[in-house]
C-alpha atoms as a PDB file:
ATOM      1  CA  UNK A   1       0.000   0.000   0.000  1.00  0.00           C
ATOM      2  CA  UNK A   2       1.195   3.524  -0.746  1.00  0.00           C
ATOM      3  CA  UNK A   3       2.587   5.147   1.938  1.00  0.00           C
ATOM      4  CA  UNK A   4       1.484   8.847   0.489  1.00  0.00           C
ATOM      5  CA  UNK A   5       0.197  11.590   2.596  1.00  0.00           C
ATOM      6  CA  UNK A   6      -3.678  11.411   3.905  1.00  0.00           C
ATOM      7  CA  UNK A   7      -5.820  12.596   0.806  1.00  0.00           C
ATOM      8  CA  UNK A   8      -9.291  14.541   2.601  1.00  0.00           C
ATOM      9  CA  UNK A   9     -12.965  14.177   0.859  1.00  0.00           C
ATOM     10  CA  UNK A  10     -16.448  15.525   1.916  1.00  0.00           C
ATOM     11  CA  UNK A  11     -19.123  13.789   2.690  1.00  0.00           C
ATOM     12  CA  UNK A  12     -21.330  16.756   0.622  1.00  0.00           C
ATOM     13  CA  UNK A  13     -24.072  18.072   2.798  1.00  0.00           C
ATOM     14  CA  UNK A  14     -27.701  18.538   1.140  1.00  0.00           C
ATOM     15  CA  UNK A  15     -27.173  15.895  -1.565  1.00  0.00           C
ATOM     16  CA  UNK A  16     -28.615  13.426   1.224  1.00  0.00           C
ATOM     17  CA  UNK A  17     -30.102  14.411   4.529  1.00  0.00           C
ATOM     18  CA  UNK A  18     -29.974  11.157   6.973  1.00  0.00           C
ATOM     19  CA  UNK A  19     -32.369  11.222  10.528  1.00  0.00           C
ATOM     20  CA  UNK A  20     -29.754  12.872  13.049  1.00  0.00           C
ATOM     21  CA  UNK A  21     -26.956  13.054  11.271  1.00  0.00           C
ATOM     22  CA  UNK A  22     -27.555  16.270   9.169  1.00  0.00           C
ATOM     23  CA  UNK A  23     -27.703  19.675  10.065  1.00  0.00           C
ATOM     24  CA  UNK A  24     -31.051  21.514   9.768  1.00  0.00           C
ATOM     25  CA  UNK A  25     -29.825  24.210   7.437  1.00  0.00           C
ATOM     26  CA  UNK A  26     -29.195  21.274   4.449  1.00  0.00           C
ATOM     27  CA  UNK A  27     -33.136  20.645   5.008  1.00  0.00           C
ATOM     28  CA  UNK A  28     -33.464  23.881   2.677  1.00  0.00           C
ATOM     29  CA  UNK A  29     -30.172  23.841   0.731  1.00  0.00           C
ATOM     30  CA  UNK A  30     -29.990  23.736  -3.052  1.00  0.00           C
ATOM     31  CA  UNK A  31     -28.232  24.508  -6.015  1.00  0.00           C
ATOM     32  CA  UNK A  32     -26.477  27.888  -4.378  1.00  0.00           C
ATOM     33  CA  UNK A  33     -25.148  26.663  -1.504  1.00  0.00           C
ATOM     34  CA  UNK A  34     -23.812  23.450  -3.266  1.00  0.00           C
ATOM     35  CA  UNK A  35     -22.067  25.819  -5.526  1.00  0.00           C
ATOM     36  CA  UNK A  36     -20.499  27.553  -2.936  1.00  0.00           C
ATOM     37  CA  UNK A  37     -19.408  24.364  -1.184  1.00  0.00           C
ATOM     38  CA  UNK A  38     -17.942  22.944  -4.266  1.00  0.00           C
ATOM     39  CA  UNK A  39     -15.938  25.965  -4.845  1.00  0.00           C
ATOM     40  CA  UNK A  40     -14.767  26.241  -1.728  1.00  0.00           C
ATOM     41  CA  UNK A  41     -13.443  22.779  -1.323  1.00  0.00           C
ATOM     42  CA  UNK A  42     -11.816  22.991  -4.187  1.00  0.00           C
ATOM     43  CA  UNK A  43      -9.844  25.897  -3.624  1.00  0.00           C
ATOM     44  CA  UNK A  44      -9.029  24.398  -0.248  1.00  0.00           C
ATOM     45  CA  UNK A  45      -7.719  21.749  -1.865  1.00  0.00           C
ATOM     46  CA  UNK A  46     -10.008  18.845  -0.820  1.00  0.00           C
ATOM     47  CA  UNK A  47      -9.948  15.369  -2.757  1.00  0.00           C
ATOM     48  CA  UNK A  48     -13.299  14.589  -3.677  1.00  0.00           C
ATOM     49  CA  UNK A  49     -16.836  15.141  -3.110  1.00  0.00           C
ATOM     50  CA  UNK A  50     -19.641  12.528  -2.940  1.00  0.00           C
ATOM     51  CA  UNK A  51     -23.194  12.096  -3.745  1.00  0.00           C
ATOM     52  CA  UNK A  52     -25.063   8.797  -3.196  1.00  0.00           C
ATOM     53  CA  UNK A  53     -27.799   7.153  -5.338  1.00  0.00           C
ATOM     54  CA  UNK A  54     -31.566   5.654  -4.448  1.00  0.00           C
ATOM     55  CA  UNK A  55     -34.340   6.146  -7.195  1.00  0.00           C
ATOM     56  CA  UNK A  56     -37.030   6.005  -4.388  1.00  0.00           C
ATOM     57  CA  UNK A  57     -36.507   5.081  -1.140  1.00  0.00           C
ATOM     58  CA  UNK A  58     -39.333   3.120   0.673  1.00  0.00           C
ATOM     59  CA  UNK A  59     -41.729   4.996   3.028  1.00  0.00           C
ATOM     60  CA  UNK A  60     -40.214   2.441   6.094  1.00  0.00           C
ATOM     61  CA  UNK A  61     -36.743   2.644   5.231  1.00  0.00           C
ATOM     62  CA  UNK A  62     -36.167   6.621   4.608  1.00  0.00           C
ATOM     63  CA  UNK A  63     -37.088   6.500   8.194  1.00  0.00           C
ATOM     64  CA  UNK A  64     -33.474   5.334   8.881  1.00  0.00           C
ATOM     65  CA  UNK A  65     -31.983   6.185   5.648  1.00  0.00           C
ATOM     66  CA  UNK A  66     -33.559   9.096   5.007  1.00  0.00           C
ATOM     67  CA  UNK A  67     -35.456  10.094   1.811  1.00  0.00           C
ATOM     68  CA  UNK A  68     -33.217  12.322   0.139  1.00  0.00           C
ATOM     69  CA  UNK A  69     -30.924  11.121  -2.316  1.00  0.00           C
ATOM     70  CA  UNK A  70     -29.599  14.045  -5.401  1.00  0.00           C
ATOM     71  CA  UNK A  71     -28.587  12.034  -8.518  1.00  0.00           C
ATOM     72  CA  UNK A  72     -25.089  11.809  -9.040  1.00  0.00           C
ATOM     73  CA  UNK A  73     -24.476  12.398 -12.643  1.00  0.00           C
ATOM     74  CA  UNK A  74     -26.817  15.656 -12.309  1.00  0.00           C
ATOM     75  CA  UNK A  75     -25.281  17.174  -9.004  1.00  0.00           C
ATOM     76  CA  UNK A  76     -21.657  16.444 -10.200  1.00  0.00           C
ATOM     77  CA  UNK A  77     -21.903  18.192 -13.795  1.00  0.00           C
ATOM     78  CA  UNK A  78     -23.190  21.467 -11.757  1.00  0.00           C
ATOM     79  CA  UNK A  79     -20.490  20.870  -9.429  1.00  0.00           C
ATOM     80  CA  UNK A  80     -17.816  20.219 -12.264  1.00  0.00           C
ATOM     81  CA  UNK A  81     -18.614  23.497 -14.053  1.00  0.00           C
ATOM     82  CA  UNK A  82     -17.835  25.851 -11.016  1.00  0.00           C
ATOM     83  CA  UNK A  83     -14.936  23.633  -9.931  1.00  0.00           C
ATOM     84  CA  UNK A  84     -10.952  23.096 -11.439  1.00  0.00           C
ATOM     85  CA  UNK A  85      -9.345  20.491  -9.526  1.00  0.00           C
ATOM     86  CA  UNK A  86     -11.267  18.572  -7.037  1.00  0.00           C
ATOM     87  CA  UNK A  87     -12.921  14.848  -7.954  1.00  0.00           C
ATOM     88  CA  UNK A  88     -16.517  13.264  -7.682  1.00  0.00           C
ATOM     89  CA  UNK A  89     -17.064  10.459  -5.968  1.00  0.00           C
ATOM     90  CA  UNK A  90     -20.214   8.419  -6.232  1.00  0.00           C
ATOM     91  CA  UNK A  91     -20.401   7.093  -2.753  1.00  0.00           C
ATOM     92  CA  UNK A  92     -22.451   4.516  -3.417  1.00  0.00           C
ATOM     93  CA  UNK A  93     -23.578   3.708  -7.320  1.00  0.00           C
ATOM     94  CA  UNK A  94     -25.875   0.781  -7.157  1.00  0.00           C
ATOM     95  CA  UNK A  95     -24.207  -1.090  -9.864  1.00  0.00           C
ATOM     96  CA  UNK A  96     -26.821  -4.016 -10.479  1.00  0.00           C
ATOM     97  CA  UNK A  97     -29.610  -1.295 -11.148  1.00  0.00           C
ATOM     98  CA  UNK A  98     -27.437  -0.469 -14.352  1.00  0.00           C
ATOM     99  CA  UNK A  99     -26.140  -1.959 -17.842  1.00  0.00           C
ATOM    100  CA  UNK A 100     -22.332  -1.392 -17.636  1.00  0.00           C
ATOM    101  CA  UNK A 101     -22.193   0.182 -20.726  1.00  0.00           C
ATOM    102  CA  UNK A 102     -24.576   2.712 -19.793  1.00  0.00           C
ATOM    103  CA  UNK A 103     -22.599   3.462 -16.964  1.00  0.00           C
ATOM    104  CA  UNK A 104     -19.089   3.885 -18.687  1.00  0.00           C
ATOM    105  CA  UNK A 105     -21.439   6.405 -21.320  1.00  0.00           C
ATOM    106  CA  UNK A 106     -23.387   8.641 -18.812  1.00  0.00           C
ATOM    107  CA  UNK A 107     -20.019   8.976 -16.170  1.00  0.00           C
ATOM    108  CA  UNK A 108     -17.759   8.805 -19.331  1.00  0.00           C
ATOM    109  CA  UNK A 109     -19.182  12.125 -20.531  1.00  0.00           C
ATOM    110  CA  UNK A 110     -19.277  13.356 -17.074  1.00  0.00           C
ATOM    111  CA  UNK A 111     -15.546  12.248 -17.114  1.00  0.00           C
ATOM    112  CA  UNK A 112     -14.741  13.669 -20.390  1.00  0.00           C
ATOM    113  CA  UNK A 113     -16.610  17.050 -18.788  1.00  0.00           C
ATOM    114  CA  UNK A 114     -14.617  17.347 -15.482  1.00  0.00           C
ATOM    115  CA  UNK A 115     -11.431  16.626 -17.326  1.00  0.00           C
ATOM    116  CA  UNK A 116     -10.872  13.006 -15.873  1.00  0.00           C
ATOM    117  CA  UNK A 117     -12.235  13.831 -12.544  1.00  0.00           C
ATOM    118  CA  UNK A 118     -14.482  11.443 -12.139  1.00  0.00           C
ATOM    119  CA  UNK A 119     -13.886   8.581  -9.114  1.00  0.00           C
ATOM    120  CA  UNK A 120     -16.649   5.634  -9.364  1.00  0.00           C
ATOM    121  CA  UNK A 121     -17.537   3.851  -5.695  1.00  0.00           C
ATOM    122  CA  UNK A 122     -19.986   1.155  -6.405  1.00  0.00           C
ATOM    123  CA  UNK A 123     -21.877  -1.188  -4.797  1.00  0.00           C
ATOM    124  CA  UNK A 124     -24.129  -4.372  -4.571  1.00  0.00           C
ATOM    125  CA  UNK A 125     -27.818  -2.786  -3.221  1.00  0.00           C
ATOM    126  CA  UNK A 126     -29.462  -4.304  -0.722  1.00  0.00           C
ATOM    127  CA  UNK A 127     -33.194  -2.172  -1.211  1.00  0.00           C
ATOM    128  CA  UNK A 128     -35.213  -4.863  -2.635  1.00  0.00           C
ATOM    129  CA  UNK A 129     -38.307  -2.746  -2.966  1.00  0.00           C
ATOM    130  CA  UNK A 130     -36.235  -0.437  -4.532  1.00  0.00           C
ATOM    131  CA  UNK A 131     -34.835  -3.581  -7.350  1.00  0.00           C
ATOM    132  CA  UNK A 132     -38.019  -4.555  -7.555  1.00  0.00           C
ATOM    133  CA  UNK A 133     -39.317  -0.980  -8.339  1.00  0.00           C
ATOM    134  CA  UNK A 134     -36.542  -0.517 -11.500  1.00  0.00           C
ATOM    135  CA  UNK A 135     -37.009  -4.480 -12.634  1.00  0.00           C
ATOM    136  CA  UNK A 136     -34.084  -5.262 -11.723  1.00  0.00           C
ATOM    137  CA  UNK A 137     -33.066  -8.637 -10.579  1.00  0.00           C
ATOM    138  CA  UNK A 138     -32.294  -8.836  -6.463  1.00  0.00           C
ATOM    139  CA  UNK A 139     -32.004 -12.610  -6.109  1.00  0.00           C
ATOM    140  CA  UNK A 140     -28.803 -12.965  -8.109  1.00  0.00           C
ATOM    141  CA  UNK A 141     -27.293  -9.455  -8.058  1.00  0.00           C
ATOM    142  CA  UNK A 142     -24.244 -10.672  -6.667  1.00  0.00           C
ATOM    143  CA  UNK A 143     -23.540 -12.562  -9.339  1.00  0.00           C
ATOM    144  CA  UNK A 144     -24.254  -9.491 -12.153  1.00  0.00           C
ATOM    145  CA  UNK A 145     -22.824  -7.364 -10.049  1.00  0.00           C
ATOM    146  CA  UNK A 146     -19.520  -9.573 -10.280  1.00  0.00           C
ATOM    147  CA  UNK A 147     -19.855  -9.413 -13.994  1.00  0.00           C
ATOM    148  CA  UNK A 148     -20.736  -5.923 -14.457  1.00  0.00           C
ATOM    149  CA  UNK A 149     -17.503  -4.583 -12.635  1.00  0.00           C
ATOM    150  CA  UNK A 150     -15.475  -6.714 -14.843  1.00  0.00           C
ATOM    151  CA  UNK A 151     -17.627  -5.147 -18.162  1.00  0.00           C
ATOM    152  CA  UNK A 152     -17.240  -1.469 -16.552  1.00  0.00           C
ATOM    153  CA  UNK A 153     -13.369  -2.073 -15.879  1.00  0.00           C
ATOM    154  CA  UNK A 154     -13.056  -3.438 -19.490  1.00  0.00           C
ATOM    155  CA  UNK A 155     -15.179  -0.846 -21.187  1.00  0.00           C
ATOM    156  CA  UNK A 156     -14.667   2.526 -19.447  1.00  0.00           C
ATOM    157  CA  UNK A 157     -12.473   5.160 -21.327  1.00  0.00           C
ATOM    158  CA  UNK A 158     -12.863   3.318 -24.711  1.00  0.00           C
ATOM    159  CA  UNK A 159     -14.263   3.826 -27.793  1.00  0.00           C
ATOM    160  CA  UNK A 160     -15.015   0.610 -28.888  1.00  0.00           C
ATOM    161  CA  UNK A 161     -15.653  -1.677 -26.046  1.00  0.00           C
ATOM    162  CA  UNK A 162     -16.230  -5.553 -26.338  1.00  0.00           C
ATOM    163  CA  UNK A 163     -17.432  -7.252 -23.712  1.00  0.00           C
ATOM    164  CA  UNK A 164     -19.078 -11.852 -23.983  1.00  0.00           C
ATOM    165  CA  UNK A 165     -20.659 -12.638 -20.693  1.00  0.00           C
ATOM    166  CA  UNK A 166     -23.554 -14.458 -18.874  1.00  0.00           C
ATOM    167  CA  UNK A 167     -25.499 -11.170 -18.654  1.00  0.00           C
ATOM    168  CA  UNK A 168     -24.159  -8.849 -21.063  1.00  0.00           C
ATOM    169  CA  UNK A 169     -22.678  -9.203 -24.394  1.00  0.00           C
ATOM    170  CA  UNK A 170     -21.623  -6.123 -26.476  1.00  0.00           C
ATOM    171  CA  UNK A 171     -19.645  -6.066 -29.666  1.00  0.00           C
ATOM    172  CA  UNK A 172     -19.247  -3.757 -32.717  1.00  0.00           C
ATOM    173  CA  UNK A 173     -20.654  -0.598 -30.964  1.00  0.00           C
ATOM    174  CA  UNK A 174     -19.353   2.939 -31.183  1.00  0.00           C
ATOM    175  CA  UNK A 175     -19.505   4.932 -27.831  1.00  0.00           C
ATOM    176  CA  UNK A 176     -18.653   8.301 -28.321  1.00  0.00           C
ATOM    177  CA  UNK A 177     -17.796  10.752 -25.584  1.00  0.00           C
ATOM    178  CA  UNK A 178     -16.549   8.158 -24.001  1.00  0.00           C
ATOM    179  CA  UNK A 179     -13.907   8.828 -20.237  1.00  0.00           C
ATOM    180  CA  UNK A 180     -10.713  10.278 -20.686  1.00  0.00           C
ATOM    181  CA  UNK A 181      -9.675   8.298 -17.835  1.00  0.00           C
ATOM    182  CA  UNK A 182      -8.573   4.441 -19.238  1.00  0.00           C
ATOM    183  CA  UNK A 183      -8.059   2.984 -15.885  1.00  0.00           C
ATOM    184  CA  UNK A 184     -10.868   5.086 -13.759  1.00  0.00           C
ATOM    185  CA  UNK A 185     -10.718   4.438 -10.006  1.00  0.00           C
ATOM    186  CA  UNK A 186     -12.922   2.288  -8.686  1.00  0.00           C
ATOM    187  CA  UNK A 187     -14.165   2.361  -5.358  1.00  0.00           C
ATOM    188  CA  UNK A 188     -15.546  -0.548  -3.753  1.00  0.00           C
ATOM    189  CA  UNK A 189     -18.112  -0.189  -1.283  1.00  0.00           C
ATOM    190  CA  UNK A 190     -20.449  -2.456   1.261  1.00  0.00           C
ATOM    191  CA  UNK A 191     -19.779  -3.535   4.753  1.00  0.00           C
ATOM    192  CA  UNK A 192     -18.895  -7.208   4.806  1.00  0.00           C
ATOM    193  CA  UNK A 193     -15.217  -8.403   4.563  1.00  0.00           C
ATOM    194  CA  UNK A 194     -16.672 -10.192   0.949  1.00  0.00           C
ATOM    195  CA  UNK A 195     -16.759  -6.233  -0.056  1.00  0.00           C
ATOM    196  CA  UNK A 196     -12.552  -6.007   0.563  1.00  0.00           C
ATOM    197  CA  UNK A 197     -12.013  -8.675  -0.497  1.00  0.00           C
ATOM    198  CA  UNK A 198     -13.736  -7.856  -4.106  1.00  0.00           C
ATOM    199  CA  UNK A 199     -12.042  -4.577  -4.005  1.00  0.00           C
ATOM    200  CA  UNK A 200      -8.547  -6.093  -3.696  1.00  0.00           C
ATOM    201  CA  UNK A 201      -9.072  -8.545  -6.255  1.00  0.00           C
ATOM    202  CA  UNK A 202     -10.720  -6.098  -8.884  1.00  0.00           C
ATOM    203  CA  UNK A 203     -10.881  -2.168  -8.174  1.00  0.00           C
ATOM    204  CA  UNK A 204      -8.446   0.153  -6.793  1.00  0.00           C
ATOM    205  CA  UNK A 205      -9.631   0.915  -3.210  1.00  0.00           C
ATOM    206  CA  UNK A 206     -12.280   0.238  -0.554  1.00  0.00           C
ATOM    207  CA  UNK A 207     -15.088   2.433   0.603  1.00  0.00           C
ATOM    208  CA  UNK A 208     -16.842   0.945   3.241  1.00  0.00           C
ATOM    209  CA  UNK A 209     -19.994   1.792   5.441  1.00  0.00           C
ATOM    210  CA  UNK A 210     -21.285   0.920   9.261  1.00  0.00           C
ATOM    211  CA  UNK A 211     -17.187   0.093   9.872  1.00  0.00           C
ATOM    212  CA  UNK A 212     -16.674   1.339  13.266  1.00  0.00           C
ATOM    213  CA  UNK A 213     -12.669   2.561  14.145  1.00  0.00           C
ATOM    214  CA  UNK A 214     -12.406  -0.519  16.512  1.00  0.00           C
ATOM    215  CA  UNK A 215     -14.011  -2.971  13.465  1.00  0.00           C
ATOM    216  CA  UNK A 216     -11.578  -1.527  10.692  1.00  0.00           C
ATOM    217  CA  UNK A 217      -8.282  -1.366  13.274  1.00  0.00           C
ATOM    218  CA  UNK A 218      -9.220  -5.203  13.700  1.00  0.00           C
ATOM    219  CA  UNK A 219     -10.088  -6.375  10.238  1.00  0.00           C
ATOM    220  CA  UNK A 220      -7.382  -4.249   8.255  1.00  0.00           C
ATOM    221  CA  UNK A 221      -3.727  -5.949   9.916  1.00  0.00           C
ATOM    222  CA  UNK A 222      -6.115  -9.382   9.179  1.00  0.00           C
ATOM    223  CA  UNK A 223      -6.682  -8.416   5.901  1.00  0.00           C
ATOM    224  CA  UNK A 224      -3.229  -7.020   4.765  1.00  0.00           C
ATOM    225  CA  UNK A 225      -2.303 -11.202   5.119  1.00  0.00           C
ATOM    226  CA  UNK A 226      -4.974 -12.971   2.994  1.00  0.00           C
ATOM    227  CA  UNK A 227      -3.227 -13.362  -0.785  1.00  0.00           C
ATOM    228  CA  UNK A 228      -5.720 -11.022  -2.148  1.00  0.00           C
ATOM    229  CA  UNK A 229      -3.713  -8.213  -0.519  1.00  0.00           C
ATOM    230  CA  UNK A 230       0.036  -9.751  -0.676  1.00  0.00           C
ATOM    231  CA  UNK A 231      -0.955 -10.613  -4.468  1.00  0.00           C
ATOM    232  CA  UNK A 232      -1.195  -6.933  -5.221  1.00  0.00           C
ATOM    233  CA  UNK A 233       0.812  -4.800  -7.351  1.00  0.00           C
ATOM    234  CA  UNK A 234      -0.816  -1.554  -7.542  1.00  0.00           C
ATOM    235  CA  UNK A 235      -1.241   1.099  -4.634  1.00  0.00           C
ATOM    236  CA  UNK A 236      -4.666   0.031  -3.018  1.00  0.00           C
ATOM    237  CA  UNK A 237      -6.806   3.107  -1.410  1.00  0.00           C
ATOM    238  CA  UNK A 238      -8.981   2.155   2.140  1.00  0.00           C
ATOM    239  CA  UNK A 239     -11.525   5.082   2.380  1.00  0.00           C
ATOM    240  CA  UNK A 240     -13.070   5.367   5.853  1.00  0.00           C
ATOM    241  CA  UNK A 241     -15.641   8.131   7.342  1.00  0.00           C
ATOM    242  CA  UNK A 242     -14.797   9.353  10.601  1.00  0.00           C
ATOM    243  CA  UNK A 243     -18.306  10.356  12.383  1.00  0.00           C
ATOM    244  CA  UNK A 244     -18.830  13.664  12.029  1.00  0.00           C
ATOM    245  CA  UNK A 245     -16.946  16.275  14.053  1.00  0.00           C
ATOM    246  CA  UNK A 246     -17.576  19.551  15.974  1.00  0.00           C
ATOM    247  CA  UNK A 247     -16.244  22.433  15.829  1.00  0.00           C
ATOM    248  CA  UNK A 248     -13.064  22.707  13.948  1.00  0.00           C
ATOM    249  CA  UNK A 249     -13.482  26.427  14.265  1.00  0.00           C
ATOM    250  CA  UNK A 250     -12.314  26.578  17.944  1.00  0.00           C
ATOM    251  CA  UNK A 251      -9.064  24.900  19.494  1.00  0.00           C
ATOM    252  CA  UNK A 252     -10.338  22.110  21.564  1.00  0.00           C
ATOM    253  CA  UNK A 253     -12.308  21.101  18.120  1.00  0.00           C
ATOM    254  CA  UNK A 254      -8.711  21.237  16.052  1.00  0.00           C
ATOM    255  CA  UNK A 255      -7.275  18.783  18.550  1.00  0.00           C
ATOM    256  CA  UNK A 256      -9.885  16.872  18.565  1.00  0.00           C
ATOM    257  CA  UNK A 257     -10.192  16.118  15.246  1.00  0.00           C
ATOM    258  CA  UNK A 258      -6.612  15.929  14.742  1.00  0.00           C
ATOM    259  CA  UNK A 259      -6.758  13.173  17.252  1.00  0.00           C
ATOM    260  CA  UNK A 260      -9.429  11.511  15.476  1.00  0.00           C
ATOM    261  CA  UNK A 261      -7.573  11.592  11.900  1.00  0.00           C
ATOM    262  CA  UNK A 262      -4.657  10.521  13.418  1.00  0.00           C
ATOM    263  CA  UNK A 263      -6.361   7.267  15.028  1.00  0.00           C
ATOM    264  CA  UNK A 264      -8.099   6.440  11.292  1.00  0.00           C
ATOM    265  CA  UNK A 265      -4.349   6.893   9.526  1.00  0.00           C
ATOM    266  CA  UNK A 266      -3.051   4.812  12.381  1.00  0.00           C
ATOM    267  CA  UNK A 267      -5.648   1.953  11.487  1.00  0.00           C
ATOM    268  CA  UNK A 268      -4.822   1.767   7.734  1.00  0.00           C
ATOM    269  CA  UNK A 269      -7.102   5.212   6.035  1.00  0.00           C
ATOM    270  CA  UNK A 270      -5.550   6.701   3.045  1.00  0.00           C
ATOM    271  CA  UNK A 271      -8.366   8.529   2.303  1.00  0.00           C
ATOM    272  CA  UNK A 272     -11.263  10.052   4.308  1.00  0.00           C
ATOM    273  CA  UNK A 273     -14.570  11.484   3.962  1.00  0.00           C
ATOM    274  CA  UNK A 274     -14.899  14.269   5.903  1.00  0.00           C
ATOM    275  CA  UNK A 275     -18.094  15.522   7.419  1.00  0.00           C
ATOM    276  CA  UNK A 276     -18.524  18.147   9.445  1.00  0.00           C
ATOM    277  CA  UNK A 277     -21.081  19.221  11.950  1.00  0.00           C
ATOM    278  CA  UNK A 278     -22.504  23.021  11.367  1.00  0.00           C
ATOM    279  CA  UNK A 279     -25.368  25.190  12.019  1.00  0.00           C
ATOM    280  CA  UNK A 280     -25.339  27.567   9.229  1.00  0.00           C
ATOM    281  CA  UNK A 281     -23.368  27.627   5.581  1.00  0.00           C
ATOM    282  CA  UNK A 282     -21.007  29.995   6.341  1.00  0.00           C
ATOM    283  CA  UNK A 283     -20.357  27.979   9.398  1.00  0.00           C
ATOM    284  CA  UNK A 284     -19.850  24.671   7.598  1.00  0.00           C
ATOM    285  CA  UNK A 285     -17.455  27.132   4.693  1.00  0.00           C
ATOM    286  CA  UNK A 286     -15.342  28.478   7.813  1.00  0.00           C
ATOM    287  CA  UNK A 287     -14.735  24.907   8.715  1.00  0.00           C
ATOM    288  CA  UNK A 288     -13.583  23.355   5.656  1.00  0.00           C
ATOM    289  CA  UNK A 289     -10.795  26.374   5.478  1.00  0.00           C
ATOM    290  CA  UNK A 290      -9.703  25.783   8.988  1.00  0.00           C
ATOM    291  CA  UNK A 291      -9.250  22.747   8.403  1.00  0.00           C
ATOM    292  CA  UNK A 292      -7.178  23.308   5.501  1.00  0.00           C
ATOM    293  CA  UNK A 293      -4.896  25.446   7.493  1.00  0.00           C
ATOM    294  CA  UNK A 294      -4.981  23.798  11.309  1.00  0.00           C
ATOM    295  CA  UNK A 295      -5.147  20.152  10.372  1.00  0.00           C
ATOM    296  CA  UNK A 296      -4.814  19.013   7.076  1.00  0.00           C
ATOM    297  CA  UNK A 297      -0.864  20.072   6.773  1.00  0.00           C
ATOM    298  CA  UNK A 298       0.012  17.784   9.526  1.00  0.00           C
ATOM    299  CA  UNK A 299      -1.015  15.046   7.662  1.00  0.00           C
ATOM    300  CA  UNK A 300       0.872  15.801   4.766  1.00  0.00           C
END
C-alpha cells in the first residue's frame, strides 16, 4: 500500500439528509449553496466530493436512511462546471440497477466534462423494494454485479468496447464521448469483509460503510495477510468516514479532530470522507478552510 500523505474528501451536505446526522440548514439547501461548497473545497484543496444514489426510497426505510438522495451524474456536472481540480465520488452507485455500458457512457461524458475527474464507488444494493421498483433482478445481483464490474473495468475510457458474458454481451458498438480516464478508479463499497475482499481482487480501493474505528483497526492488519492483498501490485486506497466532528473552528475542536484523523491513519485510512457538523453555511465554509490550514498540513 502507498505510503502517500492522507488525501481529505467531503461527505457533501444537502445531496442526502440522513435522521440525526444532518444539520437543519441542508433541510433547505440547493443549487447555491452546493455551488459555494464545491468551490470552496476545491480551492481548499479537498480530494473529492460525494453524492449517493436511491431512485425512491421506501416509506419504512427513509425512516433510517432518510429520503433524500440528489442524482449523481446531475449534481456532479453542476459541481464540475464551477470547480478546477477537485474529484466526484459516487459514494455509493448501485451497480446491479445499471447496464455497464450505460454506466461507462453517462459517467464517461461526465468524465470527459470534469477533465478526468471522475472517481466511481460502487456497490451491490441491498433495497429490494427499490430492485423490484426498477425491474431489476435482487435474487442474483451478486452474481451481475460480479460481472458488471469486470464489463465497466473493461469498457470505461474506450471507444469501442467488447465485452461476452452471462449477462451482457456487447460487440461492434461505437460509444462516443466516451472517459478520458482508461483505468478510472474504482471504489468498492459495502460492509462485509466479501466487499474487501472484491475490491482487492478487482478495483483500486475500498469504501466501506457501518465500519466502526475498533471494526476496521481489527479487520485491516487481518486483511493485509490474505493473498488477495500480498498478491497486489498496484497502490490500493482504504476510504473510511470518521463520524462527524464539531467544531473545527475553535481549538479544543482542532485537537480533537486531529486526534481523530490521526487514530483512522493509524488503522490503515488513506483517504477520508470528511463531514462536518454546522449550524449555518457559512459555518460549515469556515470549517472546511480551517481545516485546511490547522489540520490538514500535519497530515501531509
Amino acid at each position: 500500500m502507498s505510503e502517500e500523505a492522507l488525501k481529505f474528501g467531503i461527505v457533501t451536505p444537502i445531496v442526502t439528509h440522513l435522521p440525526g446526522r444532518h444539520a437543519k440548514w441542508e433541510l433547505t439547501g440547493g443549487p447555491a449553496e452546493l455551488r459555494q461548497i464545491a468551490i470552496t473545497a476545491d480551492r481548499c484543496g479537498f480530494y473529492h466530493l460525494t453524492c449517493s444514489e436511491h431512485v425512491g426510497i421506501p416509506t419504512e426505510v427513509g425512516k433510517v436512511r432518510g429520503f433524500r438522495y440528489y442524482d449523481p451524474l446531475a449534481t456532479f456536472g453542476y459541481m464540475a462546471a464551477v470547480t478546477r481540480k477537485i474529484r466526484f465520488a459516487t459514494h455509493v452507485l448501485v451497480l446491479p440497477y445499471h447496464h455497464p455500458l450505460a454506466v461507462a457512457k453517462r459517467y464517461g461524458t461526465l468524465d470527459k466534462m470534469s477533465e478526468g475527474r471522475v472517481i466511481l464507488g460502487i456497490g451491490v444494493g441491498s433495497l429490494k423494494q427499490e430492485f423490484e421498483l426498477l425491474g431489476a433482478e435482487f435474487e442474483r445481483r451478486g452474481e451481475i454485479y460480479t460481472e458488471a464490474l469486470q464489463a465497466l473495468r473493461e469498457s470505461f475510457g474506450k471507444q469501442k468496447p467488447v465485452f461476452k458474458g452471462k449477462f451482457y454481451q456487447y460487440d461492434d458498438f461505437i460509444i462516443e464521448p466516451h472517459g478520458v480516464q482508461e483505468h478510472i478508479p474504482i471504489w468498492i463499497g459495502g460492509r462485509t469483509k466479501l466487499s474487501l475482499k472484491r475490491g482487492l481482487v478487482s478495483a483500486d480501493g475500498w469504501d466501506p460503510f457501518g465500519f466502526s474505528l475498533e471494526m476496521v483497526s481489527e479487520l485491516l492488519p487481518q486483511a493485509k495477510q490474505w493473498p488477495e492483498w500480498k498478491s497486489r501490485k498496484e497502490p490500493f486506497d482504504v476510504v473510511l468516514g470518521p463520524e462527524p466532528v464539531y467544531d473545527v473552528a475553535t481549538p479544543s475542536g482542532i485537537a480533537s479532530v486531529t486526534d481523530q484523523v490521526e487514530s483512522y491513519r493509524k488503522a490503515g485510512a488513506t483517504i477520508l470522507n470528511m463531514y462536518f457538523r454546522s449550524n449555518s453555511l457559512e459555518h460549515y465554509l469556515e470549517q472546511l478552510e480551517i481545516f485546511r490550514d490547522k489540520v490538514a498540513p500535519k497530515f501531509s
